[in-house]
C-alpha atoms as a PDB file:
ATOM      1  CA  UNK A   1     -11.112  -0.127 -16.134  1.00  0.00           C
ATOM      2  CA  UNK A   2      -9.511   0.674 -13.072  1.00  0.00           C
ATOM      3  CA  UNK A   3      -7.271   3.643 -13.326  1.00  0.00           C
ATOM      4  CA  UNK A   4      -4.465   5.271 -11.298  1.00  0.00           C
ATOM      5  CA  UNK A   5      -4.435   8.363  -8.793  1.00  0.00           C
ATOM      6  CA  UNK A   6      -2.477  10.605 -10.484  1.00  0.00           C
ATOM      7  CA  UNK A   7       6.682   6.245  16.543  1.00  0.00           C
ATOM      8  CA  UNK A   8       6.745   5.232  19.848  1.00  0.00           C
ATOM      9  CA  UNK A   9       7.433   6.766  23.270  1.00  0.00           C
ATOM     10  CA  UNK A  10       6.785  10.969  23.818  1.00  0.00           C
ATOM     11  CA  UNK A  11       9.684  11.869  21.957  1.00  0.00           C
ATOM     12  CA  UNK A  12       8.260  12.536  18.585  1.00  0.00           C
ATOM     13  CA  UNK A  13       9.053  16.730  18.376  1.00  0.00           C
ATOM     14  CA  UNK A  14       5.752  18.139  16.248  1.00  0.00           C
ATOM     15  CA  UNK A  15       6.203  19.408  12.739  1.00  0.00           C
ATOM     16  CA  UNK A  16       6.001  23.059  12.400  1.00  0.00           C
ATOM     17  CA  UNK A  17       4.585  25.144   9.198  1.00  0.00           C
ATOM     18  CA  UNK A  18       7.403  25.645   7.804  1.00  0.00           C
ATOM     19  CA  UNK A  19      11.202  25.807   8.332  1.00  0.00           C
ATOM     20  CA  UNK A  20      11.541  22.073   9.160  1.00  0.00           C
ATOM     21  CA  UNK A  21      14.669  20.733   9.018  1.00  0.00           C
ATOM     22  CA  UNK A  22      15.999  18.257   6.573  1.00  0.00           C
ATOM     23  CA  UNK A  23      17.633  14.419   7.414  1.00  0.00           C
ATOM     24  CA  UNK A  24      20.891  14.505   8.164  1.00  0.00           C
ATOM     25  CA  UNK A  25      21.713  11.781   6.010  1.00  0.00           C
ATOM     26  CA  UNK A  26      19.248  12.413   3.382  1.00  0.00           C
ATOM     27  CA  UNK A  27      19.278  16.447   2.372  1.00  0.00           C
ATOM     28  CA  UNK A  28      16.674  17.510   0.839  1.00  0.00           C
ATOM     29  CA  UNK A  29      13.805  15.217   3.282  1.00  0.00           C
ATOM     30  CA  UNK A  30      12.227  17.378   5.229  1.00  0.00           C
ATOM     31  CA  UNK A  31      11.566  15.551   8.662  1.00  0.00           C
ATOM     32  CA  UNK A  32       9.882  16.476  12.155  1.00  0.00           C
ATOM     33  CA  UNK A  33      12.063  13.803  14.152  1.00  0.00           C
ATOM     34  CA  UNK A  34      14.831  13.760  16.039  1.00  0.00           C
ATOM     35  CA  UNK A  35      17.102  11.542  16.970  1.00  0.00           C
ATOM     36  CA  UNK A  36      16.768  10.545  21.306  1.00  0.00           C
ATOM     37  CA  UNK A  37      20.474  10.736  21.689  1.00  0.00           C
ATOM     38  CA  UNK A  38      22.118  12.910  19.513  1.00  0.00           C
ATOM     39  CA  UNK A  39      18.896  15.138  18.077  1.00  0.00           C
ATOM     40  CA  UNK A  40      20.251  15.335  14.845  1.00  0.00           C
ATOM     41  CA  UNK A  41      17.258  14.987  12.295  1.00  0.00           C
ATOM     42  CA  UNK A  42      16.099  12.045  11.116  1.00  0.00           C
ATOM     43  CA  UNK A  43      13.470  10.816   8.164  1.00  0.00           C
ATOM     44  CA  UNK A  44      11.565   7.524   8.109  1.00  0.00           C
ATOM     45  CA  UNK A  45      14.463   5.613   6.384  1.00  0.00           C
ATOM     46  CA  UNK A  46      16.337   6.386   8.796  1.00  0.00           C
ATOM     47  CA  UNK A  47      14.482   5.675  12.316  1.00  0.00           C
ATOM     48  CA  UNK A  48      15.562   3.241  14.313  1.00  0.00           C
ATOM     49  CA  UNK A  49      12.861   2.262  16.859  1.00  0.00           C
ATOM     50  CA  UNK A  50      14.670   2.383  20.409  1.00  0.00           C
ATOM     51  CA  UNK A  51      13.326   1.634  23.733  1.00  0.00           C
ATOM     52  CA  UNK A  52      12.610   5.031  24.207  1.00  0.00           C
ATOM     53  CA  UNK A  53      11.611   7.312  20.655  1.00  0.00           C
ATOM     54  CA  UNK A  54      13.584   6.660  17.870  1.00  0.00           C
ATOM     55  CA  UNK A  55      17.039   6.929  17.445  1.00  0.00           C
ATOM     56  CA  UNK A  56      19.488   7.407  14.497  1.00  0.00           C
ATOM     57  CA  UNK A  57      22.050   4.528  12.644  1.00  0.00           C
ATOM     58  CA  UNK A  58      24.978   5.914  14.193  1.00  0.00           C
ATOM     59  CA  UNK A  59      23.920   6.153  17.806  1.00  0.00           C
ATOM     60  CA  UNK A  60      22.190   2.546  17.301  1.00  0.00           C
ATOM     61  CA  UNK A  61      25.960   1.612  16.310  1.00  0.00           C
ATOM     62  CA  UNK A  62      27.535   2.982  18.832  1.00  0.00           C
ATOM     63  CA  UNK A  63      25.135   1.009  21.616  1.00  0.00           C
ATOM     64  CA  UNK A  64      25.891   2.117  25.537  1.00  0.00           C
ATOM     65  CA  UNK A  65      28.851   3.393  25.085  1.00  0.00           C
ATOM     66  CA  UNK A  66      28.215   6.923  24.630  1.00  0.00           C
ATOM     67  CA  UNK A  67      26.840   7.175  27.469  1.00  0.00           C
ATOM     68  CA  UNK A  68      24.031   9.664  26.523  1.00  0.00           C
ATOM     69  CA  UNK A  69      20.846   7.986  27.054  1.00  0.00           C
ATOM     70  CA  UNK A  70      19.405   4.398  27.173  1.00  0.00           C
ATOM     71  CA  UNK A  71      20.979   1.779  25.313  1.00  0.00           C
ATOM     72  CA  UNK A  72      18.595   0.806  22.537  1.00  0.00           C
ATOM     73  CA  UNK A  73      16.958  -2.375  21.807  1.00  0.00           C
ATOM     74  CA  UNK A  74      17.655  -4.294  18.232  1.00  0.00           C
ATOM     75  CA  UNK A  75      17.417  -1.862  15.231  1.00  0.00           C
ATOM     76  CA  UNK A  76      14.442  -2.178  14.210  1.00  0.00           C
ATOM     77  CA  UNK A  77      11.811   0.440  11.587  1.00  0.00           C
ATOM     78  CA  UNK A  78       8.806   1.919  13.153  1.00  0.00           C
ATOM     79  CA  UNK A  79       6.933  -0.361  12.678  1.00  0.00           C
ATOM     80  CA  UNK A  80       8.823  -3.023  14.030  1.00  0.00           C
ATOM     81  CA  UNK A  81      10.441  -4.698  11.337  1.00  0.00           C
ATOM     82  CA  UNK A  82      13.953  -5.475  10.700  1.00  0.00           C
ATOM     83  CA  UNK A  83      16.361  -2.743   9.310  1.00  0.00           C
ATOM     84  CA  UNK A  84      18.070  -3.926   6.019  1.00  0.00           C
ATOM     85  CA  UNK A  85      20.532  -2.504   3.613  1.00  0.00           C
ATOM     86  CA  UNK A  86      17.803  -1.694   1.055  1.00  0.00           C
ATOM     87  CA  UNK A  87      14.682  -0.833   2.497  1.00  0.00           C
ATOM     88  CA  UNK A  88      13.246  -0.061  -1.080  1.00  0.00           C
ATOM     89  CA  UNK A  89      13.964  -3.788  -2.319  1.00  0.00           C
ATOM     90  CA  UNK A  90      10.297  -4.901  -2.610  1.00  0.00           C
ATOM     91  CA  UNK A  91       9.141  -2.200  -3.875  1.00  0.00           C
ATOM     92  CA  UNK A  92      11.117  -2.414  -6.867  1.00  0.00           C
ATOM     93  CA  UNK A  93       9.943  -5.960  -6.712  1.00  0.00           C
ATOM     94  CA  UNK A  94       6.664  -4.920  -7.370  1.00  0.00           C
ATOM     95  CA  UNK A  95       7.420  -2.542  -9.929  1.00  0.00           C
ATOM     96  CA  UNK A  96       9.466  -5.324 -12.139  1.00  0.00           C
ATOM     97  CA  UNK A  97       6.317  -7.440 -11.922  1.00  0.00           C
ATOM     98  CA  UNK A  98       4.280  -4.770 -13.087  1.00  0.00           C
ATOM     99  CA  UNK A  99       6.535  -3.986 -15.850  1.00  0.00           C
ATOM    100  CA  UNK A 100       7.181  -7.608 -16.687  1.00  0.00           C
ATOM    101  CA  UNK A 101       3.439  -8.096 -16.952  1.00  0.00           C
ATOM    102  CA  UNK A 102       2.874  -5.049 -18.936  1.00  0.00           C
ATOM    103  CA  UNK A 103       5.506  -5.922 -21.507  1.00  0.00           C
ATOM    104  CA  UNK A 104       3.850  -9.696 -21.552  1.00  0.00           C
ATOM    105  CA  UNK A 105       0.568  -7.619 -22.468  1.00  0.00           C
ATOM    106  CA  UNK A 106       2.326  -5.682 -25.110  1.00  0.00           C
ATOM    107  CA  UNK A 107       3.773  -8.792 -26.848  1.00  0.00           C
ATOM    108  CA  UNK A 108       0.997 -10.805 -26.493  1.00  0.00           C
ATOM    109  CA  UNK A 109      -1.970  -8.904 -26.983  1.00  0.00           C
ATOM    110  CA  UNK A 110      -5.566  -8.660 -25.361  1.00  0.00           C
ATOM    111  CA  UNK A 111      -5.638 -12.479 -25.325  1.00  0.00           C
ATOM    112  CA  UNK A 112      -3.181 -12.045 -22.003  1.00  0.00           C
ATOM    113  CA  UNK A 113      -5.804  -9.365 -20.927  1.00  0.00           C
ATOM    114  CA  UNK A 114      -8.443 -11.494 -20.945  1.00  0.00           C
ATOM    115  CA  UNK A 115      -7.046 -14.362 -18.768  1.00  0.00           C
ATOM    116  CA  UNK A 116      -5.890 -12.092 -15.996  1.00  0.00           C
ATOM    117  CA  UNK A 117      -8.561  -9.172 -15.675  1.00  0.00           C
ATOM    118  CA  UNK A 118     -10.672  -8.556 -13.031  1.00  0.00           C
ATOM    119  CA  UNK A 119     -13.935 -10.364 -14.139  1.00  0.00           C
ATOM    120  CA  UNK A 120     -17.312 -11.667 -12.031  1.00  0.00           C
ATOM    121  CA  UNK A 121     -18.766 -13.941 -14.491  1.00  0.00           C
ATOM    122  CA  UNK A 122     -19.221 -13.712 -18.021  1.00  0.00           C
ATOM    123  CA  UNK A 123     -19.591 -15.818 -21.050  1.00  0.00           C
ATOM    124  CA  UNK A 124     -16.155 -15.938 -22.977  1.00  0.00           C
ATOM    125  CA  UNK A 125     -16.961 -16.954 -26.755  1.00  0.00           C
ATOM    126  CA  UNK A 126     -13.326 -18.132 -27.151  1.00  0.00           C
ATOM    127  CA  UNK A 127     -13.489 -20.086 -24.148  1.00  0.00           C
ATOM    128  CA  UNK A 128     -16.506 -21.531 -24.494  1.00  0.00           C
ATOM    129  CA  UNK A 129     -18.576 -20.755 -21.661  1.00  0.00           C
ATOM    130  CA  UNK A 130     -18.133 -18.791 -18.832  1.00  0.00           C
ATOM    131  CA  UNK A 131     -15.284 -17.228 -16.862  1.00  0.00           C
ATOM    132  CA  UNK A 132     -14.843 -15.082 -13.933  1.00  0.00           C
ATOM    133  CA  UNK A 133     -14.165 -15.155 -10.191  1.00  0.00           C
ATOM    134  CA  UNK A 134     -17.580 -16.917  -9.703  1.00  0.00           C
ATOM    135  CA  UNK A 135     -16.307 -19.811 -11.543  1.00  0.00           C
ATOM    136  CA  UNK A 136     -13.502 -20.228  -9.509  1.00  0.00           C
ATOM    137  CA  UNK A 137     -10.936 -17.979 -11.044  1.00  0.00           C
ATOM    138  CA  UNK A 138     -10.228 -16.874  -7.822  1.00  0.00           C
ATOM    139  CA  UNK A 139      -6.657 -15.717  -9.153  1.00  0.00           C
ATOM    140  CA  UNK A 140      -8.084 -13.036 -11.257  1.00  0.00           C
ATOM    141  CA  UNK A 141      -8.586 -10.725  -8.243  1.00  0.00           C
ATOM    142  CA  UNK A 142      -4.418 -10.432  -7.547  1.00  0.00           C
ATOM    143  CA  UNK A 143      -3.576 -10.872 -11.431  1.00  0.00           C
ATOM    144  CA  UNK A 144      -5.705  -7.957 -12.181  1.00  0.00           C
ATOM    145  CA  UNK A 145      -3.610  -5.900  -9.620  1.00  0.00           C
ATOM    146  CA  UNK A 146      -0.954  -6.405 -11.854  1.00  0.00           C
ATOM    147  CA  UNK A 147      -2.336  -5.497 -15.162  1.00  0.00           C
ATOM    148  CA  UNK A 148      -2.311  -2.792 -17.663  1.00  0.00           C
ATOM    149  CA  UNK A 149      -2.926  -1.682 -21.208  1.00  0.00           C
ATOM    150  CA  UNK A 150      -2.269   1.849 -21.583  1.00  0.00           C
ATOM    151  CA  UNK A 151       1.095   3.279 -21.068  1.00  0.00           C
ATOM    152  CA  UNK A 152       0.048   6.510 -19.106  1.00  0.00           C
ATOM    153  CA  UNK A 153      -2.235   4.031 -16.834  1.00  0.00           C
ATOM    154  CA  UNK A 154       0.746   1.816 -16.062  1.00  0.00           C
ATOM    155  CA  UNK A 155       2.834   5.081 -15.877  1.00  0.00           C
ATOM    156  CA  UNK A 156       0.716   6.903 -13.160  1.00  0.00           C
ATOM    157  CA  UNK A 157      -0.127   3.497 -11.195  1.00  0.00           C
ATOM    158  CA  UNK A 158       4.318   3.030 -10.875  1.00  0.00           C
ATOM    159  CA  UNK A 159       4.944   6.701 -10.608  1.00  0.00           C
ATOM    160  CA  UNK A 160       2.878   6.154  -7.388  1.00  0.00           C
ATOM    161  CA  UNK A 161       4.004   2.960  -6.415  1.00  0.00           C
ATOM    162  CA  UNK A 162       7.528   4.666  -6.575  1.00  0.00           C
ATOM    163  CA  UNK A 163       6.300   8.081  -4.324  1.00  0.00           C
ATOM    164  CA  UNK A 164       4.639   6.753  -1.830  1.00  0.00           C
ATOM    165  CA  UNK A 165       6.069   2.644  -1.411  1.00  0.00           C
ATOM    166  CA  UNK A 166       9.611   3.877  -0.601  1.00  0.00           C
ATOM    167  CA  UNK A 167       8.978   5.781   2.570  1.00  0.00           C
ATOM    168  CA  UNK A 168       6.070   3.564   3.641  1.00  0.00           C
ATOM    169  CA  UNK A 169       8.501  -0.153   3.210  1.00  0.00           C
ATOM    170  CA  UNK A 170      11.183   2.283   4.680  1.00  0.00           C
ATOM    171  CA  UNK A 171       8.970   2.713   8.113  1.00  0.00           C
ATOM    172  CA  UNK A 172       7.296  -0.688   8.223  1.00  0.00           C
ATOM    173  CA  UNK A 173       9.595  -3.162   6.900  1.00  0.00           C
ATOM    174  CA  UNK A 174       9.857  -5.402   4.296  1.00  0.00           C
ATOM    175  CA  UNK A 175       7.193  -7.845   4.956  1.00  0.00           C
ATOM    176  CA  UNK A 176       4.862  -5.572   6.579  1.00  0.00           C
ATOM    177  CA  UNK A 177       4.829  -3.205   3.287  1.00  0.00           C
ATOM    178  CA  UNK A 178       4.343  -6.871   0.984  1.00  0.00           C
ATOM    179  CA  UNK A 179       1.206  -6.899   3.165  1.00  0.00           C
ATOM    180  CA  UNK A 180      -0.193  -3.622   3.147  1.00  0.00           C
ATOM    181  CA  UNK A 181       0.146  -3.916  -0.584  1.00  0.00           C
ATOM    182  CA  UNK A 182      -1.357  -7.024  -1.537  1.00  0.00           C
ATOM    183  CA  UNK A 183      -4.222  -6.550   1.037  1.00  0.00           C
ATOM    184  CA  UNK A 184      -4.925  -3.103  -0.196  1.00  0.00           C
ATOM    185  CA  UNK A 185      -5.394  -4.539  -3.761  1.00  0.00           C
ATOM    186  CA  UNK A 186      -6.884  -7.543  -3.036  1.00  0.00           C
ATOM    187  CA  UNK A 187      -9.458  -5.820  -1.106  1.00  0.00           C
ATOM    188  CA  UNK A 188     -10.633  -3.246  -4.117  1.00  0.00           C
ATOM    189  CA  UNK A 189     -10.461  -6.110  -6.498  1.00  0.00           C
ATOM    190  CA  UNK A 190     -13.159  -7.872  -3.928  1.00  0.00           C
ATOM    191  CA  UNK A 191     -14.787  -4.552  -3.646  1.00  0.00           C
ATOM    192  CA  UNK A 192     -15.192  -3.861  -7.251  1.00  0.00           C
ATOM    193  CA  UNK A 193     -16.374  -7.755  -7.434  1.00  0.00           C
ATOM    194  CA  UNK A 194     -19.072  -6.883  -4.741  1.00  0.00           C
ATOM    195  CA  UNK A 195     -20.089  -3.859  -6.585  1.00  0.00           C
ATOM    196  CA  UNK A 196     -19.948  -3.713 -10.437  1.00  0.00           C
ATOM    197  CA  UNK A 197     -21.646  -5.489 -12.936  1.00  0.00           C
ATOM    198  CA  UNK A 198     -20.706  -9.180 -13.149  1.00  0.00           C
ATOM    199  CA  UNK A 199     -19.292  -8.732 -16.813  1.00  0.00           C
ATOM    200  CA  UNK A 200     -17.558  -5.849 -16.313  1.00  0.00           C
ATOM    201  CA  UNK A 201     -13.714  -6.326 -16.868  1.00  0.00           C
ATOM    202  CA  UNK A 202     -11.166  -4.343 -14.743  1.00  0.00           C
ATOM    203  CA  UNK A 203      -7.656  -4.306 -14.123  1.00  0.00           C
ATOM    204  CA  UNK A 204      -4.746  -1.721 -12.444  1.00  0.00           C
ATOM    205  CA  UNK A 205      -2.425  -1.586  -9.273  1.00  0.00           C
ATOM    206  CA  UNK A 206      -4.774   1.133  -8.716  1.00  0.00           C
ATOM    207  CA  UNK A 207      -6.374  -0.310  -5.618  1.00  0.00           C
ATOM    208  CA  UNK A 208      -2.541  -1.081  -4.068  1.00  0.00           C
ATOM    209  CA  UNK A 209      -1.653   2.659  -4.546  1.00  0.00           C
ATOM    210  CA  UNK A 210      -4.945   3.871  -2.861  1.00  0.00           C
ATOM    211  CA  UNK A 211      -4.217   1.804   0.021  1.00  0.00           C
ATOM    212  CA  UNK A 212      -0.570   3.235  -0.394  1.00  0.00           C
ATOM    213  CA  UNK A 213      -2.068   6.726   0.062  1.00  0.00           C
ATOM    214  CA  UNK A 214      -3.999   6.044   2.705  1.00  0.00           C
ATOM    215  CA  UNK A 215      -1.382   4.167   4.788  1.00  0.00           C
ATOM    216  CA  UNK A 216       1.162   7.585   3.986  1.00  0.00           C
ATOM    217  CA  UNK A 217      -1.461   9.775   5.536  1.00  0.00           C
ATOM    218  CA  UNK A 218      -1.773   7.349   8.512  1.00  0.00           C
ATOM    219  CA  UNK A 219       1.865   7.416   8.868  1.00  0.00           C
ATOM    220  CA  UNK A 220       2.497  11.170   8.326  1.00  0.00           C
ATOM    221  CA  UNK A 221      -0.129  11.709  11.293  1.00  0.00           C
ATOM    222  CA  UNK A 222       1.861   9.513  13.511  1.00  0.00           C
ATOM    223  CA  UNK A 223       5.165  11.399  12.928  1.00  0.00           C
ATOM    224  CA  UNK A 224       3.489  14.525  13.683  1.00  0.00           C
ATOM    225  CA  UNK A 225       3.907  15.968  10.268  1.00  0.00           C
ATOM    226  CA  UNK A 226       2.157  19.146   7.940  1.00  0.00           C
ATOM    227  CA  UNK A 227      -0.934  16.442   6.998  1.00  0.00           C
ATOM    228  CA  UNK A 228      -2.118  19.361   4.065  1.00  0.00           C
ATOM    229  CA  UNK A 229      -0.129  18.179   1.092  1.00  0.00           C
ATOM    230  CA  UNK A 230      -1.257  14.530   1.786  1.00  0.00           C
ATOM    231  CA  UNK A 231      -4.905  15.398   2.278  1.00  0.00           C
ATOM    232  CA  UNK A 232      -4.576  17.960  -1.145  1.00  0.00           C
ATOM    233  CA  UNK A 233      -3.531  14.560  -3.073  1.00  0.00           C
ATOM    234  CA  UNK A 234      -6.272  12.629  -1.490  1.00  0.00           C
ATOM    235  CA  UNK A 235      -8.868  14.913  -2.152  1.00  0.00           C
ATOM    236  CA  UNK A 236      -7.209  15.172  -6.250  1.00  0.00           C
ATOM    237  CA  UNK A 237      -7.308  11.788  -6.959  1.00  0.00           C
ATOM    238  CA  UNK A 238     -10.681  11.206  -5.171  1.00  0.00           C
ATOM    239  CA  UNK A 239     -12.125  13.389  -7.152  1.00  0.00           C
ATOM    240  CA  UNK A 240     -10.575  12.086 -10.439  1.00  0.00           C
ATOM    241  CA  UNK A 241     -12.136   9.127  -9.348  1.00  0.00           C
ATOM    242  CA  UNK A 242     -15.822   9.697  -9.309  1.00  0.00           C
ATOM    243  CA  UNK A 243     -15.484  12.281 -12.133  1.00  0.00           C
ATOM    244  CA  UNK A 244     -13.307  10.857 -15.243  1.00  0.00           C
ATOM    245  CA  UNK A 245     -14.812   7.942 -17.290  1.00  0.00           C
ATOM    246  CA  UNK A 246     -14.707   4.151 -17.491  1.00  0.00           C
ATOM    247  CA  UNK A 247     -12.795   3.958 -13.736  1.00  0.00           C
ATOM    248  CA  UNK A 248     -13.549   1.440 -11.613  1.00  0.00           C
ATOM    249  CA  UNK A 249     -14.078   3.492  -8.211  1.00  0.00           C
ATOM    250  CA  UNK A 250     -14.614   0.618  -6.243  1.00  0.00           C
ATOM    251  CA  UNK A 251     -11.049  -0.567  -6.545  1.00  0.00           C
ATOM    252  CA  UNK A 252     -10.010   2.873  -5.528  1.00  0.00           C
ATOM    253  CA  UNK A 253     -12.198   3.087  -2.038  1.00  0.00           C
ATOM    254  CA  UNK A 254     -11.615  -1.026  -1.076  1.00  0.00           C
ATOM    255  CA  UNK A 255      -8.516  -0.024  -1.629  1.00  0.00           C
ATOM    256  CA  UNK A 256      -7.898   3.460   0.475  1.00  0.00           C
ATOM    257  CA  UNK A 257     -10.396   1.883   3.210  1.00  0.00           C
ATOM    258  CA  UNK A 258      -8.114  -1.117   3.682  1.00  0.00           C
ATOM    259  CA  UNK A 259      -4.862   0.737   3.563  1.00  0.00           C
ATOM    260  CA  UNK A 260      -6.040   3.054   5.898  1.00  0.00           C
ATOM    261  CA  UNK A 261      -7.026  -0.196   8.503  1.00  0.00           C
ATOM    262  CA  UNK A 262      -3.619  -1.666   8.207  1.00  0.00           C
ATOM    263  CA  UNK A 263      -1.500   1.354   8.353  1.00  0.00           C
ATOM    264  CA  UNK A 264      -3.225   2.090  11.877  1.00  0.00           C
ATOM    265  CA  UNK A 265      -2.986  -1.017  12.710  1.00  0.00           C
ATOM    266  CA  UNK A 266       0.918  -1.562  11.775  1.00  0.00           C
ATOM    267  CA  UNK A 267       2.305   2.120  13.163  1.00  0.00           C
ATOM    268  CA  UNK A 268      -0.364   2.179  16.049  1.00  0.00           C
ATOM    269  CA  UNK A 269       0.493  -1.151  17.740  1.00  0.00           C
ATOM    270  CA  UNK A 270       1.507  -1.155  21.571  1.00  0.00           C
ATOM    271  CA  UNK A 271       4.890  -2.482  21.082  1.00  0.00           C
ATOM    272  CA  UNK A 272       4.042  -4.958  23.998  1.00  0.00           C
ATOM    273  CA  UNK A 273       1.586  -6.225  21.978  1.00  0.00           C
ATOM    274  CA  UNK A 274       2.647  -4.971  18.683  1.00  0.00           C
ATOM    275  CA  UNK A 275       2.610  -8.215  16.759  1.00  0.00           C
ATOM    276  CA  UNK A 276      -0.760  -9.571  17.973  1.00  0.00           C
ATOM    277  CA  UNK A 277      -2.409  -6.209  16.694  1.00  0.00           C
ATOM    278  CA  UNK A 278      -0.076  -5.916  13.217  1.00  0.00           C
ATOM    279  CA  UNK A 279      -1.187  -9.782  12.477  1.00  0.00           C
ATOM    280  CA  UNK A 280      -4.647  -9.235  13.375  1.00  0.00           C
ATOM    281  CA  UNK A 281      -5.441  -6.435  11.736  1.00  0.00           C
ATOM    282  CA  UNK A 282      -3.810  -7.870   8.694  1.00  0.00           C
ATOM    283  CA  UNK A 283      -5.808 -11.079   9.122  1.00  0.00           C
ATOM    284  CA  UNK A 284      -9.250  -9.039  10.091  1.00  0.00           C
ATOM    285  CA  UNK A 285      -8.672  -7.174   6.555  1.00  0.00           C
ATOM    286  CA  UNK A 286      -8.003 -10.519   4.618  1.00  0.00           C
ATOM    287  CA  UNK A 287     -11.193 -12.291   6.378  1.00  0.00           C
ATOM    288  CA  UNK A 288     -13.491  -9.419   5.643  1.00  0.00           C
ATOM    289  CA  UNK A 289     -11.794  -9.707   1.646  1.00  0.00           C
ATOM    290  CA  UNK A 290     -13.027 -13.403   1.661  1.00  0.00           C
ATOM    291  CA  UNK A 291     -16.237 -12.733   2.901  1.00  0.00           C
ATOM    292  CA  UNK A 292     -17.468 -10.180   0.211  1.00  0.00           C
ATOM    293  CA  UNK A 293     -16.166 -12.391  -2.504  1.00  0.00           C
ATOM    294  CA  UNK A 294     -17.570 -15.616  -0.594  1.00  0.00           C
ATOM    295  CA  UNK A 295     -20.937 -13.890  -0.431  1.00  0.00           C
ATOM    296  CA  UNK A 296     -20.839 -12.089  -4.047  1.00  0.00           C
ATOM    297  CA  UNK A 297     -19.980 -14.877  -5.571  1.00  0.00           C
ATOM    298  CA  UNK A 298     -22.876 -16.811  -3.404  1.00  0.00           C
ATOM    299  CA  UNK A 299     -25.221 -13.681  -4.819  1.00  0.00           C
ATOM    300  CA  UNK A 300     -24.693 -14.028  -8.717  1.00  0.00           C
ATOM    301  CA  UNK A 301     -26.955 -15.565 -11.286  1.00  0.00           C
ATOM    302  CA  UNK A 302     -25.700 -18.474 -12.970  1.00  0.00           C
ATOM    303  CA  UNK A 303     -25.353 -16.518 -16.247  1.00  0.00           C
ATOM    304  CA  UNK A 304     -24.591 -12.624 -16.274  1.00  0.00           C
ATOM    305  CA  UNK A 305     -27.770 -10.479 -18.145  1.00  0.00           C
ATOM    306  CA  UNK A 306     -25.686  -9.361 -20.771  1.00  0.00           C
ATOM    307  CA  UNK A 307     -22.297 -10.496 -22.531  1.00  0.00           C
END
């Protein structure tokens, strides 16, 4: 089973040890940017990419007419996307289809389980033959994203969906968090499909979350922040991963590894060319995703050597 973890321009101003100030609209967020205009201190949520740095909502209101700097282009996040009234809306998405499915699991029992998990190819008595993502249930590698049994499991996996997918849709936008998301879990479901035994059933957002991770550290490195307390989680839940029992630490690294990709490839992008790299990167990931399962699935035997 797969189980859960626990800027542009030279303006960025470095992070220092300690004593870094908090976001002016947001106490409590520590941040290592400033505002171009007015320097006040700004977090994530509230960066507005400018043509020079990053500038704050009220400046980015007020346009030219303060006459303090260069007028900024549209509002947009670091990452280029739009700024919107909500920037936590999709995460919460995701976290009422994990809870939907998880209640559908509770009420319907292992039977639910069975249709959605993570599975190569095995031989499904109730079925009748055999089932899997070598048989064409392709779907199973997203549905199992969104599966769990245990409470704590589904509690961990949306505790860290919650942590970390705020700040990151905050920075990249709406559509550009959807995709670092369902790449991130699509590619340790194909991962996990490449690696474990065909018969072996797994399921968890666990993947997602990895690639979360990874994409905060690759984020937190481009606004010049204290990179210790990311790397200190890392190096915790890696190691729960290849020490506890029955987790599928496949989903975990496909999961990190293409996170990691698409985060550099997202807050990285020469803003020239910004959505040539952010769509290729994206569509590298996915084609690399299809590949493993295309050849896995290419690789099995017609019936798995034990069920």
């Amino acid at each position: 089973m797969d189980h859960p973890p626990g800027g542009h321009g030279g303006q960025d101003q470095p992070a220092v040890s300690e004593g870094l100030p908090d976001c002016y609209r947001h106490p409590g967020r520590e941040t290592g940017i400033r505002c171009t205009r007015c320097e006040r201190p700004i977090c994530p949520e509230c960066m507005i990419d400018a043509s020079v740095g990053f500038q704050c909502p009220e400046c980015v209101r007020q346009g030219s007419g303060t006459g303090r700097g260069p007028a900024p282009r549209q509002a947009r996040t670091l990452a280029g996307g739009t700024i919107v009234a909500d920037p936590r809306l999709i995460t919460k998405i995701l976290l009422g289809i994990n809870a939907a499915v998880f209640i559908a699991v509770l009420a319907v029992g292992d039977s639910l389980v069975m249709d959605l998990d993570l599975v190569g190819r095995a031989f499904d008595p109730a079925a009748g033959g055999l089932v899997g993502v070598a048989d064409g249930q392709w779907y199973r590698l997203l549905t199992a994203m969104f599966l769990h049994q245990a409470v704590w499991h589904f509690g961990f996996n949306m505790l860290g969906l919650w942590w970390l997918g705020g700040p990151l849709e905050a920075a990249l936008g709406r559509g550009r968090f959807l995709a670092l998301y369902l790449l991130s879990g699509l590619a340790g479901s194909a991962l996990t499909y490449l690696i474990a035994s065909p018969n072996q059933a797994s399921l968890g957002a666990s993947g997602a979350i990895f690639g979360l991770l990874g994409a905060t550290a690759v984020l937190m490195r481009r606004l010049n922040y204290d990179m210790r307390p990311v790397f200190a989680l890392l190096a915790l839940n890696l190691l729960f991963t290849f020490t506890w029992s029955g987790i599928a630490w496949q989903a975990h690294v496909g999961g990190l590894v293409a996170g990691t990709v698409i985060a550099i490839g997202m807050v990285h992008a020469p803003r020239e060319r910004r959505a040539l790299v952010q769509y290729g990167t994206c569509a590298l990931v996915l084609a690399v995703t299809v590949a493993i399962v295309v050849a896995r699935t290419a690789a099995l035997p017609a019936l798995p050597s034990a069920f």
